[in-house]
PDB file of N, CA and C in Angstrom:
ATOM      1  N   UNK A   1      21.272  99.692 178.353  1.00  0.00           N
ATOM      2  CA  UNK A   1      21.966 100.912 177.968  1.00  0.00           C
ATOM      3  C   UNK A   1      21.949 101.928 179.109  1.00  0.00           C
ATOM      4  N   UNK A   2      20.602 102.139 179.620  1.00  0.00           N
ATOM      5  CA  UNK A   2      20.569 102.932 181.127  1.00  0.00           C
ATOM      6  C   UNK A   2      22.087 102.368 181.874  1.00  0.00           C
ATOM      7  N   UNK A   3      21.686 101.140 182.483  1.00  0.00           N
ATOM      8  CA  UNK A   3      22.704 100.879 183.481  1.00  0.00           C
ATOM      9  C   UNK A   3      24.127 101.369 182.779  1.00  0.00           C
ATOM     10  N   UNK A   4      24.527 101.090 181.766  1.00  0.00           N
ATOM     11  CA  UNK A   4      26.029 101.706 181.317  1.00  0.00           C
ATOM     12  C   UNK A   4      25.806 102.911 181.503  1.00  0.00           C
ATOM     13  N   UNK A   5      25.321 103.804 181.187  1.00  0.00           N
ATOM     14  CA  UNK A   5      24.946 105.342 180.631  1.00  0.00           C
ATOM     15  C   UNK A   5      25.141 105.643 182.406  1.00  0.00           C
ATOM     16  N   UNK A   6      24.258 105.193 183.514  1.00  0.00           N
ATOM     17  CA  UNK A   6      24.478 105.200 184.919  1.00  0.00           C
ATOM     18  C   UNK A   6      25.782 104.759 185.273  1.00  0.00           C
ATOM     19  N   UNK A   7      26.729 103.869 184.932  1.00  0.00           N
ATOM     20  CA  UNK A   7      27.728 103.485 185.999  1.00  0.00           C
ATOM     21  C   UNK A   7      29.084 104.908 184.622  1.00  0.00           C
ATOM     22  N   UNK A   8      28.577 104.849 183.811  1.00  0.00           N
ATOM     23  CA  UNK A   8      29.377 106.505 183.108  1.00  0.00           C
ATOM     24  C   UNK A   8      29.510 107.510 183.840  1.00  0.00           C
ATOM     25  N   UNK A   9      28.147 108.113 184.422  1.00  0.00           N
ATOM     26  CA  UNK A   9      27.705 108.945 185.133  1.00  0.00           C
ATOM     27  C   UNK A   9      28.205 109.357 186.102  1.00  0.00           C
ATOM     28  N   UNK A  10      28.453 108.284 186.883  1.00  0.00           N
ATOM     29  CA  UNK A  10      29.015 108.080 188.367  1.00  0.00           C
ATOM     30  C   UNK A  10      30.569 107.730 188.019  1.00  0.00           C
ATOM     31  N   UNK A  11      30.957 107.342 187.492  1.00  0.00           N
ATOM     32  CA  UNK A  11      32.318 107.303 186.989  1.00  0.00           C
ATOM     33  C   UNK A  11      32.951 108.824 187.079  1.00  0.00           C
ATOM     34  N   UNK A  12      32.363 109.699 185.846  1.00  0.00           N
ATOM     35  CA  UNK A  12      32.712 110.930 186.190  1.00  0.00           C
ATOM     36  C   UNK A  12      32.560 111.822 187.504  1.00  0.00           C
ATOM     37  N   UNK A  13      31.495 111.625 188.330  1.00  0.00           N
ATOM     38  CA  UNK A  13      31.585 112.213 189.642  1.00  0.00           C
ATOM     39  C   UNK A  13      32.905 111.822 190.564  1.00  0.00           C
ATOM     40  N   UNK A  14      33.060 110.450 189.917  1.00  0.00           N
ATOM     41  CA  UNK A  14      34.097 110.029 191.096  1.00  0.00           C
ATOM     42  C   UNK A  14      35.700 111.021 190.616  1.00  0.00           C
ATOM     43  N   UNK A  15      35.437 110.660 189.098  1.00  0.00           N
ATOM     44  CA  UNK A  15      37.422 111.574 188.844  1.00  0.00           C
ATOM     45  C   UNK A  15      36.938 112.830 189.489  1.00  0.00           C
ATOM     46  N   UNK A  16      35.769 113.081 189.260  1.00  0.00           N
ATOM     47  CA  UNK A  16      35.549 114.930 189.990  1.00  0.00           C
ATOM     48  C   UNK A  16      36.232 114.979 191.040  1.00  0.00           C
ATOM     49  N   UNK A  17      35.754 113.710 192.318  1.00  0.00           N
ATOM     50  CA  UNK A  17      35.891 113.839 193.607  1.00  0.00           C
ATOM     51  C   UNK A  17      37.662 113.831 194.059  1.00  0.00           C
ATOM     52  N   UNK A  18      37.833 112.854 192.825  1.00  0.00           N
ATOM     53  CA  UNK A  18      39.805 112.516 192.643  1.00  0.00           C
ATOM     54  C   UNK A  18      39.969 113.428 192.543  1.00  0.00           C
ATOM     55  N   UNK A  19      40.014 114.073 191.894  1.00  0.00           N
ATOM     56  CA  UNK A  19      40.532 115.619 191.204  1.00  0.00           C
ATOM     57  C   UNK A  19      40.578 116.731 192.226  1.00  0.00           C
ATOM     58  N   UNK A  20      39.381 116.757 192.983  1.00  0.00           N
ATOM     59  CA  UNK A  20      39.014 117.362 194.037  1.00  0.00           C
ATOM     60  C   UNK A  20      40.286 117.219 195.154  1.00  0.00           C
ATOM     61  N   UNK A  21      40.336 115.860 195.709  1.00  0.00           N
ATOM     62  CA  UNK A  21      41.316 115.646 196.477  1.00  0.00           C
ATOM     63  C   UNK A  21      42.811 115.988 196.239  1.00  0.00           C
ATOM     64  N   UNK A  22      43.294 115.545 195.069  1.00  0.00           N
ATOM     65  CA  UNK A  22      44.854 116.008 194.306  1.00  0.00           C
ATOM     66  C   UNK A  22      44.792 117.407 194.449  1.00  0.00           C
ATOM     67  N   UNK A  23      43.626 118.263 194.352  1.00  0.00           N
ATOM     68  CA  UNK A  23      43.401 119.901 194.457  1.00  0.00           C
ATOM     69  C   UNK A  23      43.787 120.171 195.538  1.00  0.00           C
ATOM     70  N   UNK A  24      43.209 119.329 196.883  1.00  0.00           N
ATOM     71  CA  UNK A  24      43.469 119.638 198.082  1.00  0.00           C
ATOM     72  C   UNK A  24      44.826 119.392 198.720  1.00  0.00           C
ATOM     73  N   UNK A  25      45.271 118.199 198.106  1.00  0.00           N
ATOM     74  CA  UNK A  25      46.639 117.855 198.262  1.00  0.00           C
ATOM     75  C   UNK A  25      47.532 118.647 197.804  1.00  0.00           C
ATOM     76  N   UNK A  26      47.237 119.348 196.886  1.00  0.00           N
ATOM     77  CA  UNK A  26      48.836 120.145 196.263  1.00  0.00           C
ATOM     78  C   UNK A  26      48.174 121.834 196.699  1.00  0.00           C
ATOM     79  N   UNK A  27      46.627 122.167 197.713  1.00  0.00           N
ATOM     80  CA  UNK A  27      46.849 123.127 198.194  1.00  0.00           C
ATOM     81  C   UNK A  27      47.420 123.497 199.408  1.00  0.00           C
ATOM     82  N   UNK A  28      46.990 122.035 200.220  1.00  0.00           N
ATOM     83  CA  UNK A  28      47.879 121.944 201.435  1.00  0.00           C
ATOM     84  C   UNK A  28      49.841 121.935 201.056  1.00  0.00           C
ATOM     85  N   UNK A  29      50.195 121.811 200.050  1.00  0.00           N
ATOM     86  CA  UNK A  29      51.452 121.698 199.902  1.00  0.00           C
ATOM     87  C   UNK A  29      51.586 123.344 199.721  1.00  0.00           C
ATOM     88  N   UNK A  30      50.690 124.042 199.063  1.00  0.00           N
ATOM     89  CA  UNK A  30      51.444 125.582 198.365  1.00  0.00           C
ATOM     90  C   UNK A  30      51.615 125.171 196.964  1.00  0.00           C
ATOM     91  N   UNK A  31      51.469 123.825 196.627  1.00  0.00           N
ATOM     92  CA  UNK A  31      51.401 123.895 194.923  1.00  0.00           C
ATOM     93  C   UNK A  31      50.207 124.610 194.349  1.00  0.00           C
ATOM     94  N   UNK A  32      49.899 126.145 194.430  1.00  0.00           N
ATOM     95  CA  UNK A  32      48.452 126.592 193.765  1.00  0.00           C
ATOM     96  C   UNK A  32      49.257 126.730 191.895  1.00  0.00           C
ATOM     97  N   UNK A  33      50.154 126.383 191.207  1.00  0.00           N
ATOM     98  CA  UNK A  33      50.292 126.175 190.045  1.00  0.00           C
ATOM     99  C   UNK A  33      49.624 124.645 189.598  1.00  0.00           C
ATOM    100  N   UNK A  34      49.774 123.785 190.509  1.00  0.00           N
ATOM    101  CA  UNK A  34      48.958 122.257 190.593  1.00  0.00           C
ATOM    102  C   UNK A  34      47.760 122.440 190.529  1.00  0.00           C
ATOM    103  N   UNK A  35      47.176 123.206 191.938  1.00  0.00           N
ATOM    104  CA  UNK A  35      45.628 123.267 191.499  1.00  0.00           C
ATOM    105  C   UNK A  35      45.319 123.854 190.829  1.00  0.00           C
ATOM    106  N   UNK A  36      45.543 125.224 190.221  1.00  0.00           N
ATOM    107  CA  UNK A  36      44.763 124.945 189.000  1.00  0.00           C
ATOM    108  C   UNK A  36      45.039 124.317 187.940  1.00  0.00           C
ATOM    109  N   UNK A  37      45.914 123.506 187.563  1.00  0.00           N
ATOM    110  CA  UNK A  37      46.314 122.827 186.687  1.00  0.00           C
ATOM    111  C   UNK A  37      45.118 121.519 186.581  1.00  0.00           C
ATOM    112  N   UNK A  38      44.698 121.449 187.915  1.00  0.00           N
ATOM    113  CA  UNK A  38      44.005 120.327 188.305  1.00  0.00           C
ATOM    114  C   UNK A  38      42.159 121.069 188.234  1.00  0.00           C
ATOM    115  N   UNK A  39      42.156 122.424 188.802  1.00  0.00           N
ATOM    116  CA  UNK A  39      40.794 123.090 188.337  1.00  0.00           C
ATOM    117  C   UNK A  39      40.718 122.596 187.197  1.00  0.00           C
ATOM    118  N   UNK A  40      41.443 123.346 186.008  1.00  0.00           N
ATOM    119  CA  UNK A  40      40.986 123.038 184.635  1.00  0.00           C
ATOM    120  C   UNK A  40      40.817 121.597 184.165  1.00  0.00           C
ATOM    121  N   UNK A  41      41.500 120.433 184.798  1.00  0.00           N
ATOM    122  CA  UNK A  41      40.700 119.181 184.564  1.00  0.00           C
ATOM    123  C   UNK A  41      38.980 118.870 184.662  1.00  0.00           C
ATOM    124  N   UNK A  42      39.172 119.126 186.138  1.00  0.00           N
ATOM    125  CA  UNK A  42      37.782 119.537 186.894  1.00  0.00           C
ATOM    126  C   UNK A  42      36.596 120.243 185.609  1.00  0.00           C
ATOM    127  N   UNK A  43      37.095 121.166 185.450  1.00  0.00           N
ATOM    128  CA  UNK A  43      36.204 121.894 184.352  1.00  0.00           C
ATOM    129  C   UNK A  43      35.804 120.888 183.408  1.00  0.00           C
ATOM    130  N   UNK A  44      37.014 120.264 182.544  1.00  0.00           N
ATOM    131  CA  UNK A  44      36.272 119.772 181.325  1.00  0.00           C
ATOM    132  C   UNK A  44      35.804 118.306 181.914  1.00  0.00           C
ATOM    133  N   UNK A  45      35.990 117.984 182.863  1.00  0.00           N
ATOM    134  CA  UNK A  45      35.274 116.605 183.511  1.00  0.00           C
ATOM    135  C   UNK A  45      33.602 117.264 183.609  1.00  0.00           C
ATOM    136  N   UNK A  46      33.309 118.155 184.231  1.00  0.00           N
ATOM    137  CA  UNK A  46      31.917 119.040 184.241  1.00  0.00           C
ATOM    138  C   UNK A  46      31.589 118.931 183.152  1.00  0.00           C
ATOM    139  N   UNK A  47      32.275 119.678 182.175  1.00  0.00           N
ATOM    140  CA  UNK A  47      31.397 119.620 181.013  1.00  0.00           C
ATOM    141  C   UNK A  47      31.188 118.486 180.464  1.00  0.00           C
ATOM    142  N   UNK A  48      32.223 117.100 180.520  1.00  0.00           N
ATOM    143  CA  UNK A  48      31.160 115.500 179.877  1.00  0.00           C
ATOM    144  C   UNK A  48      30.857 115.429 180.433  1.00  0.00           C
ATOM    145  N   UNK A  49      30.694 115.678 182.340  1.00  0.00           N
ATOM    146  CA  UNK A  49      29.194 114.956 183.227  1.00  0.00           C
ATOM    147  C   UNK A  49      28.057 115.698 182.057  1.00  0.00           C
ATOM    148  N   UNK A  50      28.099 116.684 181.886  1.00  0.00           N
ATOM    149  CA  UNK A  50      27.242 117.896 181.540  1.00  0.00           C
ATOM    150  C   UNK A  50      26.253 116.883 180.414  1.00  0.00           C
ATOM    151  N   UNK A  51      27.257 116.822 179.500  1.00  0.00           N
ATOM    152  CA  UNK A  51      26.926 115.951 178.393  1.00  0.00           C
ATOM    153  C   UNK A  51      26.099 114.767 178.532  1.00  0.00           C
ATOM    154  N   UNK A  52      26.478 114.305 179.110  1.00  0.00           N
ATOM    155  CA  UNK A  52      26.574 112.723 179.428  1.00  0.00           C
ATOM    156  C   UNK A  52      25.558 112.746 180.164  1.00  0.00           C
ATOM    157  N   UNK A  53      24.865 113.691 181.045  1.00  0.00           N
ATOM    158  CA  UNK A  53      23.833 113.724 181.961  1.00  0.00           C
ATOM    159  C   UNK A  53      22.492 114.169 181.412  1.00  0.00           C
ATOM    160  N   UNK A  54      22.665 114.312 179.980  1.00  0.00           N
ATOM    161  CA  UNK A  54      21.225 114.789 179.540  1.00  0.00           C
ATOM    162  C   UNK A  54      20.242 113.969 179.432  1.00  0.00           C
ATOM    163  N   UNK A  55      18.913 113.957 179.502  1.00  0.00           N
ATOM    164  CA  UNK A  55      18.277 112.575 179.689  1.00  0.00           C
ATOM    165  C   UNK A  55      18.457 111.277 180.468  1.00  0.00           C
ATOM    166  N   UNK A  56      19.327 111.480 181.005  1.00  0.00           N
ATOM    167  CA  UNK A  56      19.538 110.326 182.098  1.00  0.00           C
ATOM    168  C   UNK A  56      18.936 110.271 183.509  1.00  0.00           C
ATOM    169  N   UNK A  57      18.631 109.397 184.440  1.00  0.00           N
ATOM    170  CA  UNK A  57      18.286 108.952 185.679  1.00  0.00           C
ATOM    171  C   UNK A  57      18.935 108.591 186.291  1.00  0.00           C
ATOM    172  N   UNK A  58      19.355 108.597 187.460  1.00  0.00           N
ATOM    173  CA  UNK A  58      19.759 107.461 188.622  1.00  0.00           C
ATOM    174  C   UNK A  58      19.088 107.006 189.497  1.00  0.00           C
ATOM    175  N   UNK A  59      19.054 105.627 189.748  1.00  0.00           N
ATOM    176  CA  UNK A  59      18.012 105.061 190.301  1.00  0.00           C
ATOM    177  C   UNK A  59      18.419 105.867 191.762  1.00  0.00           C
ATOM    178  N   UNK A  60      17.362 105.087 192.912  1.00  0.00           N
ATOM    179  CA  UNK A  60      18.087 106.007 194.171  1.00  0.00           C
ATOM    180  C   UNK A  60      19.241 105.732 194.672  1.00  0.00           C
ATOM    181  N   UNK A  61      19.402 104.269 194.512  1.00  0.00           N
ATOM    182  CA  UNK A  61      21.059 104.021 195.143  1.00  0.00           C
ATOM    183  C   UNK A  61      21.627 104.743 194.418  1.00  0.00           C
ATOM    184  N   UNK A  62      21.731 105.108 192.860  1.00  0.00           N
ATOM    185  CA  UNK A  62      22.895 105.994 192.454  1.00  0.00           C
ATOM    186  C   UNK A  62      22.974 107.441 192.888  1.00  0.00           C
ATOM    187  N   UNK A  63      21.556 107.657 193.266  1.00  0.00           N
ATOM    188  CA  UNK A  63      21.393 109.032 193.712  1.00  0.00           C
ATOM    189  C   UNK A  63      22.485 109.406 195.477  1.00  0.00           C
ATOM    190  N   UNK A  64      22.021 108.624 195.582  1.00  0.00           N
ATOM    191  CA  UNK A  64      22.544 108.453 197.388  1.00  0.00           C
ATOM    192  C   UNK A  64      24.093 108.490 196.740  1.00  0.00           C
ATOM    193  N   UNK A  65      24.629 107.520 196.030  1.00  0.00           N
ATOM    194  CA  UNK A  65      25.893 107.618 196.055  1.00  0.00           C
ATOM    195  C   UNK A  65      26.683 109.097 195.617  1.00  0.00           C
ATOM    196  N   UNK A  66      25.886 109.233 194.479  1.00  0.00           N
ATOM    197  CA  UNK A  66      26.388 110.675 193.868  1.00  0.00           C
ATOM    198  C   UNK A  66      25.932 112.039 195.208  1.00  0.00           C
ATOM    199  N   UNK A  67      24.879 111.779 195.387  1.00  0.00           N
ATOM    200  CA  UNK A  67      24.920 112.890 196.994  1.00  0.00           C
ATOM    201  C   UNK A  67      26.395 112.897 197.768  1.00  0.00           C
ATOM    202  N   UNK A  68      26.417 111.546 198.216  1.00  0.00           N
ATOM    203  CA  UNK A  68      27.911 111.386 199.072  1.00  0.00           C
ATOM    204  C   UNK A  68      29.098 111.829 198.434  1.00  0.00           C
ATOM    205  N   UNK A  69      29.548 111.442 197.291  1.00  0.00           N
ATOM    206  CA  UNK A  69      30.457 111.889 196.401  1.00  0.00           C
ATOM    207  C   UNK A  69      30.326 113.427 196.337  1.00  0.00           C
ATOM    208  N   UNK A  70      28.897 114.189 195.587  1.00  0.00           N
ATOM    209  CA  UNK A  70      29.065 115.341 195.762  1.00  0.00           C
ATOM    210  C   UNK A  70      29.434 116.214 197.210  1.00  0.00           C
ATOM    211  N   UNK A  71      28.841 116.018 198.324  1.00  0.00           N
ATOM    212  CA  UNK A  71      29.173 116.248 200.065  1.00  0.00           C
ATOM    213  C   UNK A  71      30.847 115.942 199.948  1.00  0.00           C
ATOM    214  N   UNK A  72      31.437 114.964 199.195  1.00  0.00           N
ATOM    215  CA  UNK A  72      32.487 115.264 199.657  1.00  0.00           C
ATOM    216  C   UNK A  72      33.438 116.441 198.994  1.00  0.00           C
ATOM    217  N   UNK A  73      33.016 116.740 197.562  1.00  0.00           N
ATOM    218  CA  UNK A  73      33.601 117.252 196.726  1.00  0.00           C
ATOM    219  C   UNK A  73      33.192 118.877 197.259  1.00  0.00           C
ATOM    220  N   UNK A  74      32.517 119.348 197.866  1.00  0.00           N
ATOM    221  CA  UNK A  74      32.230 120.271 198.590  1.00  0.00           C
ATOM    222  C   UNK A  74      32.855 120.526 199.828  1.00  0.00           C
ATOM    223  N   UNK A  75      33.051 119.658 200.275  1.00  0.00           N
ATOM    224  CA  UNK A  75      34.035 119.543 201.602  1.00  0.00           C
ATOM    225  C   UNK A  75      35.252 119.917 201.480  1.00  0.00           C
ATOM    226  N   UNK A  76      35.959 119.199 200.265  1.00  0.00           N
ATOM    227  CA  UNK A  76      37.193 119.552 199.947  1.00  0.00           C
ATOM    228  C   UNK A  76      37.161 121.066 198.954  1.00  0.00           C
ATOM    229  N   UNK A  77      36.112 121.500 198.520  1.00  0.00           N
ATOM    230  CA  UNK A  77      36.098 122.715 198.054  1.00  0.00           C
ATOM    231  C   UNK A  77      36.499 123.712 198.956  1.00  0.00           C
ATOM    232  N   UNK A  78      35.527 123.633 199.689  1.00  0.00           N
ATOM    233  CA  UNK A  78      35.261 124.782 200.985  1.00  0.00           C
ATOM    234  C   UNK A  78      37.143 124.369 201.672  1.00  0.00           C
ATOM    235  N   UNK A  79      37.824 123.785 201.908  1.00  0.00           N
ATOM    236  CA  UNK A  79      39.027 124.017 202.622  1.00  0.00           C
ATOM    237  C   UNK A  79      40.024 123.959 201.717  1.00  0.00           C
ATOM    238  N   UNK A  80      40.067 124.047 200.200  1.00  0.00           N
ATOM    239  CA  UNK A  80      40.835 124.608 199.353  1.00  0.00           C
ATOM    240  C   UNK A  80      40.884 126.151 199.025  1.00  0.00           C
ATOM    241  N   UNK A  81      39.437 126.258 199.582  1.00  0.00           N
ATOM    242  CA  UNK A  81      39.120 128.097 199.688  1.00  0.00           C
ATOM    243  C   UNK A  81      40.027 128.200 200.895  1.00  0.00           C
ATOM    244  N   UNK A  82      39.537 128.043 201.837  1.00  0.00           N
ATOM    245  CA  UNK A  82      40.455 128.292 203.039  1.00  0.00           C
ATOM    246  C   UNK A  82      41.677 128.314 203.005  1.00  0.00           C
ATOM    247  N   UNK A  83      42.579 127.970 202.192  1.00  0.00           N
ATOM    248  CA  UNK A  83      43.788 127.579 202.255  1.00  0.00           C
ATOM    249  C   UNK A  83      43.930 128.458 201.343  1.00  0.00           C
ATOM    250  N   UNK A  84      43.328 128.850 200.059  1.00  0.00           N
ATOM    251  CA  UNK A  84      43.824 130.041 199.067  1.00  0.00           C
ATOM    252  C   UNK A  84      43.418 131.298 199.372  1.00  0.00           C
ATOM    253  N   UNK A  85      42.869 131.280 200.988  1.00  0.00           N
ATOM    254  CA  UNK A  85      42.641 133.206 201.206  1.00  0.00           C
ATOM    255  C   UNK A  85      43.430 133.914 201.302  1.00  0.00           C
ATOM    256  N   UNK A  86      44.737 133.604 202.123  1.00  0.00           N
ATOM    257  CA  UNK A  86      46.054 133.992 202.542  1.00  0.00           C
ATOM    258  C   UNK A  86      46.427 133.869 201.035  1.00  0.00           C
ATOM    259  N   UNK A  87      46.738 133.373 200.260  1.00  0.00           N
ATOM    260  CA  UNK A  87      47.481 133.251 199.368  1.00  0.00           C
ATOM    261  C   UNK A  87      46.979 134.318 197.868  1.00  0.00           C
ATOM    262  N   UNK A  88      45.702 134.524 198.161  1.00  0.00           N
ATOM    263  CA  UNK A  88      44.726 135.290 197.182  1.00  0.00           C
ATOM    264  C   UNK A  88      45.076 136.673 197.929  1.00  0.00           C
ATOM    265  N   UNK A  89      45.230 136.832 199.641  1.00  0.00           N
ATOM    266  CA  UNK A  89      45.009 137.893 199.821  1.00  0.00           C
ATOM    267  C   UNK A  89      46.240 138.508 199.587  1.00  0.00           C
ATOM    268  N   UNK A  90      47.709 137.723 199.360  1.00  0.00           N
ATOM    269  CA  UNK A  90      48.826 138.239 199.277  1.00  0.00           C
ATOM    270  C   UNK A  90      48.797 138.592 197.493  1.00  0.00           C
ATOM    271  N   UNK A  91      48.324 138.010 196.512  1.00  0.00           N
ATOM    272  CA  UNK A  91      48.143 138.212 195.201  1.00  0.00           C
ATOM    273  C   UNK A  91      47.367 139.372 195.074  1.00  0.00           C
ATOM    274  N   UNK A  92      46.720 139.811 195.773  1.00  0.00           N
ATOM    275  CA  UNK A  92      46.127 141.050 195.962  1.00  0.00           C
ATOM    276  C   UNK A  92      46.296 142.310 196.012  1.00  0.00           C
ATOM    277  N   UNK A  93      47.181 142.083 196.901  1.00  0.00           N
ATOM    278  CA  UNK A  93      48.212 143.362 197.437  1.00  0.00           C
ATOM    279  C   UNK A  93      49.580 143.148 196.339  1.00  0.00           C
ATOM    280  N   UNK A  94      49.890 142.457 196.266  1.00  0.00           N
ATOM    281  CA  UNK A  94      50.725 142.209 194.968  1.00  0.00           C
ATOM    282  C   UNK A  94      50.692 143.197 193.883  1.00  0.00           C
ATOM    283  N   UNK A  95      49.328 142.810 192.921  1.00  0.00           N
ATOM    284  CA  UNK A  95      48.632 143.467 192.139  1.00  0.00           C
ATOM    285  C   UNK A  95      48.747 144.953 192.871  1.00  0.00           C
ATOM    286  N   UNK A  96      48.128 145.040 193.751  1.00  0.00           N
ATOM    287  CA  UNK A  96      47.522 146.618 194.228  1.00  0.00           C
ATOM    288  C   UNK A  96      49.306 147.262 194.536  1.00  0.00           C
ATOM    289  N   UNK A  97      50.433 146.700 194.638  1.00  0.00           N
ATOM    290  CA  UNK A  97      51.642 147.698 194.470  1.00  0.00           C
ATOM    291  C   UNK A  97      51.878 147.688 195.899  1.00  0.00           C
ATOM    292  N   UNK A  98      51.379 147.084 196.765  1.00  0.00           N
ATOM    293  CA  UNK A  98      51.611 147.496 198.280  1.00  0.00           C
ATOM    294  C   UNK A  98      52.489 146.389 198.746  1.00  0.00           C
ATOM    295  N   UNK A  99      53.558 146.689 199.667  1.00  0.00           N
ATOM    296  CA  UNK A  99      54.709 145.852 199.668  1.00  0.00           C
ATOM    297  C   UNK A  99      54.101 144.696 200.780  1.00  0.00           C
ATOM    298  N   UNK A 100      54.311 143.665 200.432  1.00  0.00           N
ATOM    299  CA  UNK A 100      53.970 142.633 201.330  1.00  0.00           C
ATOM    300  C   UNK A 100      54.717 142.713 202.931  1.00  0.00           C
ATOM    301  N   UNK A 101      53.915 142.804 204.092  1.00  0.00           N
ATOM    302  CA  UNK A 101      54.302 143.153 205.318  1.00  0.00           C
ATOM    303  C   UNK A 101      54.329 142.078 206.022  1.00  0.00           C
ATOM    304  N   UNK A 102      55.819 141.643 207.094  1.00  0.00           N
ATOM    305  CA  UNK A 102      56.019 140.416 208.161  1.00  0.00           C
ATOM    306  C   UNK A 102      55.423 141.010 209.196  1.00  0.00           C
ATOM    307  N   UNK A 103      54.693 139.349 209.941  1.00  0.00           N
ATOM    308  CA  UNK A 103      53.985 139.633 210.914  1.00  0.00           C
ATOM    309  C   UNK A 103      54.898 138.752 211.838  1.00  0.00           C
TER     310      UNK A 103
END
């Protein structure tokens, strides 16, 4: 039952990491209606890891794997930020009434 309950586990890290990437893919496009369409997957994937992770172990190979998986899902975090500063900072000024200026 462990080993199923473990290859579950890691199952969900991986759609995380998918999810992650399609995020990055449609931020590099300018689809930010995609990513978050794709955040809120993300979310309720968290919450069954959430679930699903109570009482459970991973041996160390699963540990190592889920490290790597997580390193990457961080990777692609951090340059989906990057890519939504410009785009946050123009939603900003938006909001705040100030006319968007060409550079």
């Amino acid at each position: 039952m462990q080993i199923a309950m473990n290859t579950q586990l890691l199952s969900y890290y991986e759609a995380i990491e998918k999810a992650s990437a399609e995020m990055l893919d449609a931020a590099r496009a300018g689809n930010w209606d995609h990513v978050i369409k794709l955040e809120g997957a993300c979310v309720l994937l968290i919450s069954q890891l959430k679930n699903a992770a109570k009482g459970s172990q991973l041996s160390s190979e699963e540990s190592q794997l889920k490290s790597r998986i997580m390193q990457r899902i961080l990777v692609n975090d951090a340059e989906i930020r990057h890519l939504a500063e410009p785009w946050l900072d123009d939603l900003d000024q938006v909001l705040a009434g100030k006319p968007k200026t060409l550079h």
